[in-house]
C-alpha atoms as a PDB file:
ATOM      1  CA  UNK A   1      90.932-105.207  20.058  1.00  0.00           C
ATOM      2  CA  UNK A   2      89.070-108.261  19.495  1.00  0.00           C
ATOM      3  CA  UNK A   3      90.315-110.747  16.460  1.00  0.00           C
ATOM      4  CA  UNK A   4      88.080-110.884  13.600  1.00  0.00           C
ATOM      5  CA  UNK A   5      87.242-114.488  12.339  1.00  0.00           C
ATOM      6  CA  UNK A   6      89.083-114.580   9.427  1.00  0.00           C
ATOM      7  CA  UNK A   7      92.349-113.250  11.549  1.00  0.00           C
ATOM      8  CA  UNK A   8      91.411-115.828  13.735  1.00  0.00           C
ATOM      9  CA  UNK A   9      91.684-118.848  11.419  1.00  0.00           C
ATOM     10  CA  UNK A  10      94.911-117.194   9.604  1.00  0.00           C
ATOM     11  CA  UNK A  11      96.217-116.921  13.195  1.00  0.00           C
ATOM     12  CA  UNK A  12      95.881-120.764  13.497  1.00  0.00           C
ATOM     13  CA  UNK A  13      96.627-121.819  10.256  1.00  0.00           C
ATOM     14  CA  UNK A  14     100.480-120.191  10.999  1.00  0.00           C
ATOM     15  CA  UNK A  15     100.006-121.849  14.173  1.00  0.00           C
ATOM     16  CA  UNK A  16      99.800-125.313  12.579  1.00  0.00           C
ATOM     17  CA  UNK A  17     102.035-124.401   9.858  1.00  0.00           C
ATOM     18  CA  UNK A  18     104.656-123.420  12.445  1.00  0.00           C
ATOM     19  CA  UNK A  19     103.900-126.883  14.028  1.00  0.00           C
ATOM     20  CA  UNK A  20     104.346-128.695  11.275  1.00  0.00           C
ATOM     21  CA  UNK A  21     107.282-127.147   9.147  1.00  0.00           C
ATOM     22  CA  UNK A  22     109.376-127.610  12.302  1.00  0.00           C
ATOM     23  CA  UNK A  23     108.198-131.208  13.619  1.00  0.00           C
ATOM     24  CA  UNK A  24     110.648-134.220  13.343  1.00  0.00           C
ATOM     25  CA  UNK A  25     113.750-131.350  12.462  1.00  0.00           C
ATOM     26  CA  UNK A  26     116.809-133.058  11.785  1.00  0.00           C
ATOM     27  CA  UNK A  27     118.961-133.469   8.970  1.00  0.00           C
ATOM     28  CA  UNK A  28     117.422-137.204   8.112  1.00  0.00           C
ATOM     29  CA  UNK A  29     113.979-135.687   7.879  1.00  0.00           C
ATOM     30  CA  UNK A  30     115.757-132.752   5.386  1.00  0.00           C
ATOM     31  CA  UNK A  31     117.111-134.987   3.467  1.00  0.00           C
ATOM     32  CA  UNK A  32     113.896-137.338   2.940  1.00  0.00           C
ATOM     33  CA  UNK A  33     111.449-134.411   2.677  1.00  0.00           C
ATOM     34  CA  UNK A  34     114.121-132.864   0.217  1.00  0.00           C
ATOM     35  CA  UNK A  35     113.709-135.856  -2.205  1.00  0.00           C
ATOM     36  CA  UNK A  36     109.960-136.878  -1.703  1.00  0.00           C
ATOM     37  CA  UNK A  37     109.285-133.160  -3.096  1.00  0.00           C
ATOM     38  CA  UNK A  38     111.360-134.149  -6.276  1.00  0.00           C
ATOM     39  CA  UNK A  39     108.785-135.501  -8.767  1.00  0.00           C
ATOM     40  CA  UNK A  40     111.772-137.668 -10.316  1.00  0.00           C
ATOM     41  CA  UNK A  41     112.400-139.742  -7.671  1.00  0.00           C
ATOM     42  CA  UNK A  42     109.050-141.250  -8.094  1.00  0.00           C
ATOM     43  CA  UNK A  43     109.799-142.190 -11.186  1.00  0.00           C
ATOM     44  CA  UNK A  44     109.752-145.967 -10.231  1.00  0.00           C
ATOM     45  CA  UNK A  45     106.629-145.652  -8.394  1.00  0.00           C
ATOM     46  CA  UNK A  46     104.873-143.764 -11.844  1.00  0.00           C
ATOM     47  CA  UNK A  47     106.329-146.938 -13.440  1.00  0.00           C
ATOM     48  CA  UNK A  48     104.613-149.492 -11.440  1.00  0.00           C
ATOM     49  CA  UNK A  49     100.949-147.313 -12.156  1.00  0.00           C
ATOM     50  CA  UNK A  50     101.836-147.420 -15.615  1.00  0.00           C
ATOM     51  CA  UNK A  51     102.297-151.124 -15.611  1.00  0.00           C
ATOM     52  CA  UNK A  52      99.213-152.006 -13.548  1.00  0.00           C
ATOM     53  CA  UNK A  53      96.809-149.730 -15.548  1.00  0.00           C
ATOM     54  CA  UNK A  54      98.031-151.141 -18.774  1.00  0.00           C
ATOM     55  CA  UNK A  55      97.531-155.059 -16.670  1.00  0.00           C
ATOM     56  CA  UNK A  56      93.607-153.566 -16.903  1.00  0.00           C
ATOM     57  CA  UNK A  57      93.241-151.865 -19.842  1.00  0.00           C
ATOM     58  CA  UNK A  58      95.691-153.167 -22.247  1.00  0.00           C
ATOM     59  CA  UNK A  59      93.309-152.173 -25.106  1.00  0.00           C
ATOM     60  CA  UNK A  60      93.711-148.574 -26.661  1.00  0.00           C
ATOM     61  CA  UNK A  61      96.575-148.259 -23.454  1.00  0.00           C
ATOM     62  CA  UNK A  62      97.413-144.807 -25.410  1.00  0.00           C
ATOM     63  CA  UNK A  63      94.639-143.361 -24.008  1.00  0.00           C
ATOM     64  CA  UNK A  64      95.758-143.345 -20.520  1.00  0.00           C
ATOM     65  CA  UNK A  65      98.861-141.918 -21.617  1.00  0.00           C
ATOM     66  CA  UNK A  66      96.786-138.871 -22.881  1.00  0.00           C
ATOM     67  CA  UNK A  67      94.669-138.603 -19.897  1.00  0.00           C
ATOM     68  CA  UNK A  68      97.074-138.484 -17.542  1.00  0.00           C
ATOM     69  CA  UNK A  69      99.374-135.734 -19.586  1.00  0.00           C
ATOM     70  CA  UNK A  70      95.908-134.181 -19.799  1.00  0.00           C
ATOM     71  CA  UNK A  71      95.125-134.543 -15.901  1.00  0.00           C
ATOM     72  CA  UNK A  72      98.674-132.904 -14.982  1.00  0.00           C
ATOM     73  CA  UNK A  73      98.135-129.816 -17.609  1.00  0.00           C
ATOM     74  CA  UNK A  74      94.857-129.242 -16.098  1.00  0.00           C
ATOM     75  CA  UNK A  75      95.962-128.998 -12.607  1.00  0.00           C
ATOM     76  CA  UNK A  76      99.409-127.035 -13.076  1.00  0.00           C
ATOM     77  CA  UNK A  77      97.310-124.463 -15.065  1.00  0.00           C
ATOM     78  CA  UNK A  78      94.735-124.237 -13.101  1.00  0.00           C
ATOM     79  CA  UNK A  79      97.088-124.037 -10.072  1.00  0.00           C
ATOM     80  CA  UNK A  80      98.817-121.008 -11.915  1.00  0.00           C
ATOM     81  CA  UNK A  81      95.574-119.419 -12.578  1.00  0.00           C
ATOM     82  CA  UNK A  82      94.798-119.282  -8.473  1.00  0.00           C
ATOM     83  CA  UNK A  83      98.276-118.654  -7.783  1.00  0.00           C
ATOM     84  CA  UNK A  84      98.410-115.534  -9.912  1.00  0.00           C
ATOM     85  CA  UNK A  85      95.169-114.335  -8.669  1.00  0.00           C
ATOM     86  CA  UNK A  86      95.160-114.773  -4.961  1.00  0.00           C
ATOM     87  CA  UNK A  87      98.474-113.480  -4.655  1.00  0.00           C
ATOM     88  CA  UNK A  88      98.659-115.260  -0.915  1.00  0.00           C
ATOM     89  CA  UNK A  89     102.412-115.581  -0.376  1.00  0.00           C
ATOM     90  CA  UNK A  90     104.242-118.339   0.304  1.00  0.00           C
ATOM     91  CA  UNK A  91     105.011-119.045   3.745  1.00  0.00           C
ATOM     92  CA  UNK A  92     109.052-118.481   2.642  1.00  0.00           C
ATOM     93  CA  UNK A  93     107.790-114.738   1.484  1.00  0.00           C
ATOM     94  CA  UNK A  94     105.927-113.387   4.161  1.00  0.00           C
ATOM     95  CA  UNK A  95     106.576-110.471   5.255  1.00  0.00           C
ATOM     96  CA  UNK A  96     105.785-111.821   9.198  1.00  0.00           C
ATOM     97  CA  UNK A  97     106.013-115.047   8.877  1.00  0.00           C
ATOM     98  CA  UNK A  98     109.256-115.471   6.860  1.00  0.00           C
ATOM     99  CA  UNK A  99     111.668-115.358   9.147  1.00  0.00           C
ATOM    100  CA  UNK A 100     110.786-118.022  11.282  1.00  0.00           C
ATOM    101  CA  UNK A 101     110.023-120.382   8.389  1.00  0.00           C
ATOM    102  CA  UNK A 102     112.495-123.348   8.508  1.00  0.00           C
ATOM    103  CA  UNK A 103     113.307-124.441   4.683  1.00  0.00           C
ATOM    104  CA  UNK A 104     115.893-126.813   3.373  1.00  0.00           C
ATOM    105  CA  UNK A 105     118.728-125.816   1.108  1.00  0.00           C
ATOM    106  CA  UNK A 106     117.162-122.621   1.081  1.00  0.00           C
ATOM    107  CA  UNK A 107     114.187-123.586  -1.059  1.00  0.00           C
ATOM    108  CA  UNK A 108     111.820-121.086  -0.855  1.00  0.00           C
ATOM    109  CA  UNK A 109     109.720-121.588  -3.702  1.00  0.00           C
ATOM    110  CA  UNK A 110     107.462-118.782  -5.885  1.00  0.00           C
ATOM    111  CA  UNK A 111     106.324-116.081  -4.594  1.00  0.00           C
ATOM    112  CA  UNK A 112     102.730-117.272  -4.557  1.00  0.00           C
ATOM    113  CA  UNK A 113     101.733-120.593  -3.138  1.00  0.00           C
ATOM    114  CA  UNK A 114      97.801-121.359  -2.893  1.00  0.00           C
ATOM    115  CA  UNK A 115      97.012-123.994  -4.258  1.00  0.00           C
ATOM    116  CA  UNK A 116      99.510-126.183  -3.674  1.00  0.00           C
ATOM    117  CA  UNK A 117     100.223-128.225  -7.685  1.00  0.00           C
ATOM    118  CA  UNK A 118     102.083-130.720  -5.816  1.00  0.00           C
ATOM    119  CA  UNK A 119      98.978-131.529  -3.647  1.00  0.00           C
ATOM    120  CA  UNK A 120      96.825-131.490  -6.529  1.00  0.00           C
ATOM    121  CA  UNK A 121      98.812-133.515  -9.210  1.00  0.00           C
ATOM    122  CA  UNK A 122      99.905-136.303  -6.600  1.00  0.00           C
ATOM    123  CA  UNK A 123      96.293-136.588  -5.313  1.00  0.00           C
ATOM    124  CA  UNK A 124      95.039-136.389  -8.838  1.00  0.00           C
ATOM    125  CA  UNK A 125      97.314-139.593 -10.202  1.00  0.00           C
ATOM    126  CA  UNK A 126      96.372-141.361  -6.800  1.00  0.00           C
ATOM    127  CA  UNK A 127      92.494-140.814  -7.502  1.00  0.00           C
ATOM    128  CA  UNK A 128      92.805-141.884 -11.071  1.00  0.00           C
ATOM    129  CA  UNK A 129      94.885-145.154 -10.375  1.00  0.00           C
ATOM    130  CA  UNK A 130      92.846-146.010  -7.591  1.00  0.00           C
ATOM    131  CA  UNK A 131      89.570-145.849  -9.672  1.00  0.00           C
ATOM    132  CA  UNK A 132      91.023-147.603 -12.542  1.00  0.00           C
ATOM    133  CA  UNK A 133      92.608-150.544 -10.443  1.00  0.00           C
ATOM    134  CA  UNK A 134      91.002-150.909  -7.344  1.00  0.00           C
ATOM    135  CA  UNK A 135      88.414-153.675  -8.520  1.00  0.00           C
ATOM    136  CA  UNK A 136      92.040-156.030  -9.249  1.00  0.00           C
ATOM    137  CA  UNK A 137      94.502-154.962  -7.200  1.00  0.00           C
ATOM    138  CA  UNK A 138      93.533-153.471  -3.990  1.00  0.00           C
ATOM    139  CA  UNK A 139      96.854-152.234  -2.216  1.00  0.00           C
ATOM    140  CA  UNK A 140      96.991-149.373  -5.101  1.00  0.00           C
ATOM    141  CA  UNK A 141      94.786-147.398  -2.316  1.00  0.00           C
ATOM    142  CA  UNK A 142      97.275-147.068   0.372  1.00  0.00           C
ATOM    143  CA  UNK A 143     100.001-146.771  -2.250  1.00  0.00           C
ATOM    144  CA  UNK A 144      98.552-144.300  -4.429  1.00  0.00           C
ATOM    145  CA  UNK A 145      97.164-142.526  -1.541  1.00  0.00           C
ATOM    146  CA  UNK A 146      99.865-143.171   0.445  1.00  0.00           C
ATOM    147  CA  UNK A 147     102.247-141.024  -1.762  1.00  0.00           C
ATOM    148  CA  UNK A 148     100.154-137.954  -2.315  1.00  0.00           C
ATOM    149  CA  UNK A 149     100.096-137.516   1.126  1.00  0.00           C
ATOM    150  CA  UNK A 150     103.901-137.966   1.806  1.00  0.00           C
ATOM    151  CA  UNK A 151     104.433-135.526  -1.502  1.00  0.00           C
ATOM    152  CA  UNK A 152     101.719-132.658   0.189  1.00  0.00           C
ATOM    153  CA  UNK A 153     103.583-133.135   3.615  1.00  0.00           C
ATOM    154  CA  UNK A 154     107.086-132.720   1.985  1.00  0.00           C
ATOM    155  CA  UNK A 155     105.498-129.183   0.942  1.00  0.00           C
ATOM    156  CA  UNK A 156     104.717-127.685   4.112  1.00  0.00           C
ATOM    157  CA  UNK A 157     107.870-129.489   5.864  1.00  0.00           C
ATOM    158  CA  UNK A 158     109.859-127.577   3.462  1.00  0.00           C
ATOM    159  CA  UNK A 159     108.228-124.198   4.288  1.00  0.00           C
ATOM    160  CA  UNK A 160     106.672-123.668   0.610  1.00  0.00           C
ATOM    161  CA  UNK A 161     102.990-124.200   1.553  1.00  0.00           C
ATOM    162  CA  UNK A 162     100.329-123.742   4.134  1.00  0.00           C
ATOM    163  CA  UNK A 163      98.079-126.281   5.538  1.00  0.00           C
ATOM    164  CA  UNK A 164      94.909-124.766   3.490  1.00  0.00           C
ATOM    165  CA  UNK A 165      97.526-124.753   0.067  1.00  0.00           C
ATOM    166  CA  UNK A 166      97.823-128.526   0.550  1.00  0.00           C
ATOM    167  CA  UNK A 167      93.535-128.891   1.375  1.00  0.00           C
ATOM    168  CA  UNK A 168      92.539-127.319  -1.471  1.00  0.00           C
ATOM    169  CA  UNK A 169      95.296-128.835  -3.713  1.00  0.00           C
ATOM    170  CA  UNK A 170      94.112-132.180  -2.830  1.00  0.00           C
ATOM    171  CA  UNK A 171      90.397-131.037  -3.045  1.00  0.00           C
ATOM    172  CA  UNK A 172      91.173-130.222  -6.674  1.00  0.00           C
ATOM    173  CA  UNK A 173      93.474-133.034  -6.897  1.00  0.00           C
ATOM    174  CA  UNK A 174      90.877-136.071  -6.123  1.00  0.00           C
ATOM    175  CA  UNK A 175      88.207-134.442  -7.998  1.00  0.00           C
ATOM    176  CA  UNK A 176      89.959-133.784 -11.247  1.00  0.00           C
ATOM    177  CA  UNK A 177      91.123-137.288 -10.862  1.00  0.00           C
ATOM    178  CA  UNK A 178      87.603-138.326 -10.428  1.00  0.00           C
ATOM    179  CA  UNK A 179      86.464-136.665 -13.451  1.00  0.00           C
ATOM    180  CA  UNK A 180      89.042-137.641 -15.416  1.00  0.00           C
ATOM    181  CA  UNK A 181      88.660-141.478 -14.581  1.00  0.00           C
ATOM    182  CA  UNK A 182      85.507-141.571 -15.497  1.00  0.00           C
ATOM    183  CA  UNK A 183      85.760-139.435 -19.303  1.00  0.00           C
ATOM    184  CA  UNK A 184      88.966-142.772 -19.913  1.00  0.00           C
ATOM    185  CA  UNK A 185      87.031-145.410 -19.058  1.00  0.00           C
ATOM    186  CA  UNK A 186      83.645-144.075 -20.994  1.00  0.00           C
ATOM    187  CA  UNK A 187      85.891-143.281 -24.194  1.00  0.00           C
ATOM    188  CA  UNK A 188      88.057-146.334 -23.662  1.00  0.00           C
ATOM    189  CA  UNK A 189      84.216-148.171 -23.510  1.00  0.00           C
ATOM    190  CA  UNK A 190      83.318-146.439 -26.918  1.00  0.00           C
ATOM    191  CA  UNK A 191      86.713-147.089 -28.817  1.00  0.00           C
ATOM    192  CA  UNK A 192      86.577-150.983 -27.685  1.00  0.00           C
ATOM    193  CA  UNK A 193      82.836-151.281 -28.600  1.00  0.00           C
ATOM    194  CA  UNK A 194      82.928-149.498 -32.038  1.00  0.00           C
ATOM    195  CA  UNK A 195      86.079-151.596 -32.546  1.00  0.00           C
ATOM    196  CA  UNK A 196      84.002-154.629 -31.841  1.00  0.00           C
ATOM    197  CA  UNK A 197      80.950-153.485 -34.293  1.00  0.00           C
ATOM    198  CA  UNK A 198      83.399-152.944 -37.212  1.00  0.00           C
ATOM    199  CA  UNK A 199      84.768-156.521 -36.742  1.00  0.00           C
ATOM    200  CA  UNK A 200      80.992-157.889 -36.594  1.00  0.00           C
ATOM    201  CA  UNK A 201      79.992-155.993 -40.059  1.00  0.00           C
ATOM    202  CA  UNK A 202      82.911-156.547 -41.598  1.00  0.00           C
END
C-alpha cells in the first residue's frame, strides 16, 4: 500500500528526529543540552541584552522592560493555544515513537509539543535585540541568534520536540519579535518627541 504524502513527510520528520535526538550521545552532550534548555542559566546572557538595549535607548528604558514581558506572554500563550488544539504529542508520548526516544533525566515534557515556546521565545528575544542593536553593535546577530538556535536544538536533543515544533516556533518566534520591535521603537519615538514638545512650550 502506497504512502500517502502526508505519511510520507511524518515518516521523515521521525526520521530526522531520530537522527538528531540521538547524534553526539554521551553524557557531556546530556549534561550541556540539560542546562542550555534551562532558561536560568541564561540569565547572564539576558543581562548583557538588557545592558546593550538600555546603551541605545536609555530614554523611557521601561518600555523595553514591558515589551519584552509582553513579547514572552504572547508567545507562551499563543504556544498553549496550538498546543491544546493540535493535540500532536510529544515525541516522549507517542504511542510508536516513544520508546525509542532518548531523553535525559527522564524529561519528557507535556503531553503536547507543537509549537515548540522555547523555539519561539528564544528566537523572539534574538529578533528583537538584533533589530534594536544591530546599527551599534553588530556581534548581537550571531549572539542573539546564536542562542536561539542552541536553546531549539537542546529541545529536540532532549526528545521533547520535533523538527517542525522547533520551525514553526521560530517562525512565530522572529516574527513576533519583528512586530514587536517595531510597535517599541515607534512608541519609544512618540514618548521622546512629545517629551521634547512639552519642554519647547513650556
Amino acid at each position: 500500500m502506497e504512502e500517502t504524502a502526508l505519511e510520507l513527510v511524518r515518516n521523515y520528520e521521525a526520521a530526522s528526529f531520530l537522527f538528531t535526538n540521538g547524534i553526539f550521545r554521551n553524557p557531556i552532550m546530556d549534561f550541556l543540552m540539560w542546562w542550555a534548555s534551562n532558561r536560568f542559566i541564561w540569565i547572564p546572557l539576558y543581562v548583557f541584552f538588557v545592558w546593550k538595549i538600555y546603551k541605545s535607548y536609555p530614554k523611557n528604558f521601561w518600555l523595553f522592560i514591558i515589551f519584552c514581558v509582553l513579547l514572552i506572554l504572547f508567545n507562551d500563550q499563543l504556544g498553549n493555544v496550538f498546543k491544546h488544539g493540535f493535540e500532536r504529542p510529544r515525541p516522549t508520548h507517542d504511542a510508536l515513537l516513544g520508546s525509542l526516544v532518548e531523553t535525559v533525566n527522564n524529561y519528557r515534557g507535556g503531553r503536547y509539543g507543537f509549537f515548540s515556546a522555547h523555539a519561539s521565545n528564544s528566537f523572539g528575544v534574538a529578533m528583537m535585540v538584533t533589530m534594536l542593536c544591530y546599527d551599534k553593535f553588530k556581534p548581537i546577530f550571531p549572539i542573539a541568534f546564536g542562542y536561539a538556535s542552541l536553546v531549539s536544538f537542546s529541545r529536540i536533543y532532549l526528545g521533547v520536540h520535533y523538527p517542525s515544533d522547533i520551525l514553526v516556533g521560530a517562525m512565530v518566534g522572529i516574527l513576533s519579535g519583528w512586530i514587536f520591535s517595531i510597535s517599541f521603537v515607534k512608541l519609544y519615538n512618540y514618548l521622546l518627541m512629545r517629551k521634547r514638545l512639552s519642554q519647547v512650550i513650556e
